[in-house]
C-alpha atoms as a PDB file:
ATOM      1  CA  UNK A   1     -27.161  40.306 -32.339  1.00  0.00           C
ATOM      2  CA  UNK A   2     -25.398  40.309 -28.956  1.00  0.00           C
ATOM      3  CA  UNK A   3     -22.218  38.052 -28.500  1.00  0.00           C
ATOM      4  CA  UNK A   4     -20.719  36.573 -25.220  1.00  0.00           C
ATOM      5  CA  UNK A   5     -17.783  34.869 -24.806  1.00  0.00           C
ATOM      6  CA  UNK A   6     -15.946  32.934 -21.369  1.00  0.00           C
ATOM      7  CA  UNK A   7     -12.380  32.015 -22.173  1.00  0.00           C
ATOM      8  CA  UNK A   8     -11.233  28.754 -20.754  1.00  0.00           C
ATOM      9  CA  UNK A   9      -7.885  27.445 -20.999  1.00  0.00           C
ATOM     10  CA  UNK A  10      -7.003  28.065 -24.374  1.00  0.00           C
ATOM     11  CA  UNK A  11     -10.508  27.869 -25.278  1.00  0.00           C
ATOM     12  CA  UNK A  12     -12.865  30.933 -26.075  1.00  0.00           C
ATOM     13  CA  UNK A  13     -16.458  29.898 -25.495  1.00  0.00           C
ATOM     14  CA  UNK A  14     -18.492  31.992 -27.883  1.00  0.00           C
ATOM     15  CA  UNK A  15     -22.592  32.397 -26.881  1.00  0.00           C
ATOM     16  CA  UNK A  16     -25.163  34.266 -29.944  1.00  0.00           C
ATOM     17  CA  UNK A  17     -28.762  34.851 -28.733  1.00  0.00           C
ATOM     18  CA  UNK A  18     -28.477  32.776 -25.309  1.00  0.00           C
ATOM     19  CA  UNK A  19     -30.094  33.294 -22.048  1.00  0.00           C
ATOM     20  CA  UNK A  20     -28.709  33.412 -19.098  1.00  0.00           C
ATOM     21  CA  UNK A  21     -29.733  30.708 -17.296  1.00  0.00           C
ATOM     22  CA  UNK A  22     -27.582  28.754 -20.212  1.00  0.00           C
ATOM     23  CA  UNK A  23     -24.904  30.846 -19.439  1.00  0.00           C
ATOM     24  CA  UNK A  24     -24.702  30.029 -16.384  1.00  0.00           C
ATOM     25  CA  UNK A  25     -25.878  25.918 -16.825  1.00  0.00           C
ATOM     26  CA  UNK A  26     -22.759  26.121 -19.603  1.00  0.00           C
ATOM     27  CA  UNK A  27     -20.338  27.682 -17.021  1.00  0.00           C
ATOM     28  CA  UNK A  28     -21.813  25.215 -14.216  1.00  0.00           C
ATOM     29  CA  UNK A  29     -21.229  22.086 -16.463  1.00  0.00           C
ATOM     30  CA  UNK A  30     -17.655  23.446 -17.458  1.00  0.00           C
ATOM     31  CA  UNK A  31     -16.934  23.731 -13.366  1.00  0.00           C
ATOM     32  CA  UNK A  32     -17.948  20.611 -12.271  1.00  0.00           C
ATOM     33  CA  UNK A  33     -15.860  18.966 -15.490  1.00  0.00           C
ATOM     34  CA  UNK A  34     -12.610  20.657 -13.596  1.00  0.00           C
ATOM     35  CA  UNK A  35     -13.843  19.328 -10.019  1.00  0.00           C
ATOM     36  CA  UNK A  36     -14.407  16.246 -11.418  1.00  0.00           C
ATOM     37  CA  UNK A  37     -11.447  15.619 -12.785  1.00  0.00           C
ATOM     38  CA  UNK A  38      -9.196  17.483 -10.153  1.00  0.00           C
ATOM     39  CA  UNK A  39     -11.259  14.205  -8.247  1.00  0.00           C
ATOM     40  CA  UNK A  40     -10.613  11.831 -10.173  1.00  0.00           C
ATOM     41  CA  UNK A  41      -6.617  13.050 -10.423  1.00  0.00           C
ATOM     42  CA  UNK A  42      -6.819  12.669  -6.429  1.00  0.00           C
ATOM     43  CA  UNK A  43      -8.317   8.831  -6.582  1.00  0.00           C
ATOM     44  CA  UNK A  44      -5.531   7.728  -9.008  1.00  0.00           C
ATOM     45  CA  UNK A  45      -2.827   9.000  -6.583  1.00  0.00           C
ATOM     46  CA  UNK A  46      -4.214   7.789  -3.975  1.00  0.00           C
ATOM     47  CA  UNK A  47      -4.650   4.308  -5.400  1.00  0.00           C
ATOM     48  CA  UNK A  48      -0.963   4.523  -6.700  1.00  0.00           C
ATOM     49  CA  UNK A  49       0.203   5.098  -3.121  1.00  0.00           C
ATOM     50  CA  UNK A  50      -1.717   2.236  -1.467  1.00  0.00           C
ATOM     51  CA  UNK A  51      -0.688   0.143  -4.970  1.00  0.00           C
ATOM     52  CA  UNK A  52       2.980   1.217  -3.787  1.00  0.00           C
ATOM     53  CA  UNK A  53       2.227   0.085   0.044  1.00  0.00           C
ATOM     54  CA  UNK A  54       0.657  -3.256  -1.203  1.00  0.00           C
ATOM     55  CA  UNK A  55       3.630  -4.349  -3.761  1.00  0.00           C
ATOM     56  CA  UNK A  56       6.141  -3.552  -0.809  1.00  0.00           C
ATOM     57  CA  UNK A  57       4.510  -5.469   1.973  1.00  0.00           C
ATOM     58  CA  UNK A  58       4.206  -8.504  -1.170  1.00  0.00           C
ATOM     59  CA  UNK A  59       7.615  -8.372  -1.248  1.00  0.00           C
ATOM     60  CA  UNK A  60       8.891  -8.021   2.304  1.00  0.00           C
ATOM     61  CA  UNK A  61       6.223 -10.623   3.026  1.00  0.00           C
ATOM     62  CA  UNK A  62       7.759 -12.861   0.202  1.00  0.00           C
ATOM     63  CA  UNK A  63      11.299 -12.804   1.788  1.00  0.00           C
ATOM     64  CA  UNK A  64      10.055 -14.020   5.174  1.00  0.00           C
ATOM     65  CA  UNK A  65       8.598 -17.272   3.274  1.00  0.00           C
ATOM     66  CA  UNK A  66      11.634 -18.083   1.587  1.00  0.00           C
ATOM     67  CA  UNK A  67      13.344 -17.638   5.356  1.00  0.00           C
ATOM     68  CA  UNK A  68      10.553 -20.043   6.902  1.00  0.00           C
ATOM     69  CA  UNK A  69      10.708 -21.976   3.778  1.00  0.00           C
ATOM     70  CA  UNK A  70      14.966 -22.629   4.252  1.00  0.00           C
ATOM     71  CA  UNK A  71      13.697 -22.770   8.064  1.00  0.00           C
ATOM     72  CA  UNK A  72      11.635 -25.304   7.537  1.00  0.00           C
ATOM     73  CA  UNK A  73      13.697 -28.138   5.359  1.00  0.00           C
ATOM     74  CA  UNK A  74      16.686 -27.326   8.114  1.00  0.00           C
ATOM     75  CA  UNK A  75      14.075 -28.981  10.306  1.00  0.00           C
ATOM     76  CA  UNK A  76      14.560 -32.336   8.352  1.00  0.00           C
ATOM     77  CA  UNK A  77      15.974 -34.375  11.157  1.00  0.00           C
ATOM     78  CA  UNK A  78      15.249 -34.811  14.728  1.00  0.00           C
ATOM     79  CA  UNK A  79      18.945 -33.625  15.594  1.00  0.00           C
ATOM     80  CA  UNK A  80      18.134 -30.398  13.774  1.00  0.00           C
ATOM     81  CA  UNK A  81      14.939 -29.835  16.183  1.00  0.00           C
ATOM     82  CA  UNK A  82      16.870 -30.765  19.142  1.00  0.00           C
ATOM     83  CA  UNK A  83      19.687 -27.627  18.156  1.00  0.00           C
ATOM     84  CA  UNK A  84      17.077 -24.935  17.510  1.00  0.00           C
ATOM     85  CA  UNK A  85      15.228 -26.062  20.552  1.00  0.00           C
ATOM     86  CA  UNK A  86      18.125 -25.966  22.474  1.00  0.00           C
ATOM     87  CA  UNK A  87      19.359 -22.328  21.056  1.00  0.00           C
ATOM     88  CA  UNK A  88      16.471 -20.604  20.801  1.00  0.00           C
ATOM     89  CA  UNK A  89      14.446 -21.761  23.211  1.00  0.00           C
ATOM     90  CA  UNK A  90      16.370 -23.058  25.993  1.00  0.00           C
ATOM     91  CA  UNK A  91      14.915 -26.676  26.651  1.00  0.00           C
ATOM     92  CA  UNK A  92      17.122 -28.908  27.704  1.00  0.00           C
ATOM     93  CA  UNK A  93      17.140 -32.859  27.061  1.00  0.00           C
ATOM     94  CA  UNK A  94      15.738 -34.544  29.894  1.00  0.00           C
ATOM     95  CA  UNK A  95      18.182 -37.131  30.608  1.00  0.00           C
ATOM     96  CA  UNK A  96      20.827 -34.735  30.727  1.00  0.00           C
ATOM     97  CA  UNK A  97      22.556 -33.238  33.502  1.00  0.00           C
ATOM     98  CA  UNK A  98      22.771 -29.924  33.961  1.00  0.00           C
ATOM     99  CA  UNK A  99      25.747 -28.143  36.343  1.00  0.00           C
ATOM    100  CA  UNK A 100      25.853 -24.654  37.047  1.00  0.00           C
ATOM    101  CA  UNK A 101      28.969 -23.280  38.020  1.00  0.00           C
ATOM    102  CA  UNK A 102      28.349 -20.714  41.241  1.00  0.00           C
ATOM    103  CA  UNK A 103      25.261 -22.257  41.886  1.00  0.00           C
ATOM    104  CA  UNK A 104      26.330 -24.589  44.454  1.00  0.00           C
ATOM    105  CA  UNK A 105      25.712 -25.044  48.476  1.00  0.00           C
END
């Protein structure tokens, strides 16, 4: 009775009467279970990283909606609109008149 054995790990594959083309189908299935899992180790850091990306941009997106949101309910009255369109954007009431020093003739 002939015996082989393949140690894997801390594993000791033992084969009695076998052929080799189960040898090497055993071996085959034993390699592709590493790849597989060396795969599958890959996927689930690469999902933690883009899990990490997603819950960051959540949050940074979060804080710029409670900024609108405290934006917005400063924008209550008309006097409010008139300051942030004044400040920010430049406009200028209408009826108003408007001297700029150096300008002149």
């Amino acid at each position: 009775m002939t015996e082989s054995s393949v140690k894997v790990g801390n594993t000791r594959i033992v084969w009695n009467h076998s052929t080799p083309l189960l040898k090497i189908l055993v071996v085959s299935l034993v390699v592709f279970s590493m790849l597989a899992l060396a795969a599958l180790s890959w996927v689930k850091l690469s999902v933690r990283e883009q899990t990490r990306q997603t819950l960051e941009l959540a949050a940074q997106t979060a804080g710029q909606n409670r900024k609108l949101e405290e934006r917005l309910g400063d924008m209550e009255s008309e006097e409010a609109i008139r300051a942030i369109a004044e400040e920010e954007l430049g406009l200028v009431n209408p009826k108003a008149v408007v001297i700029v020093p150096g300008a002149g003739n």
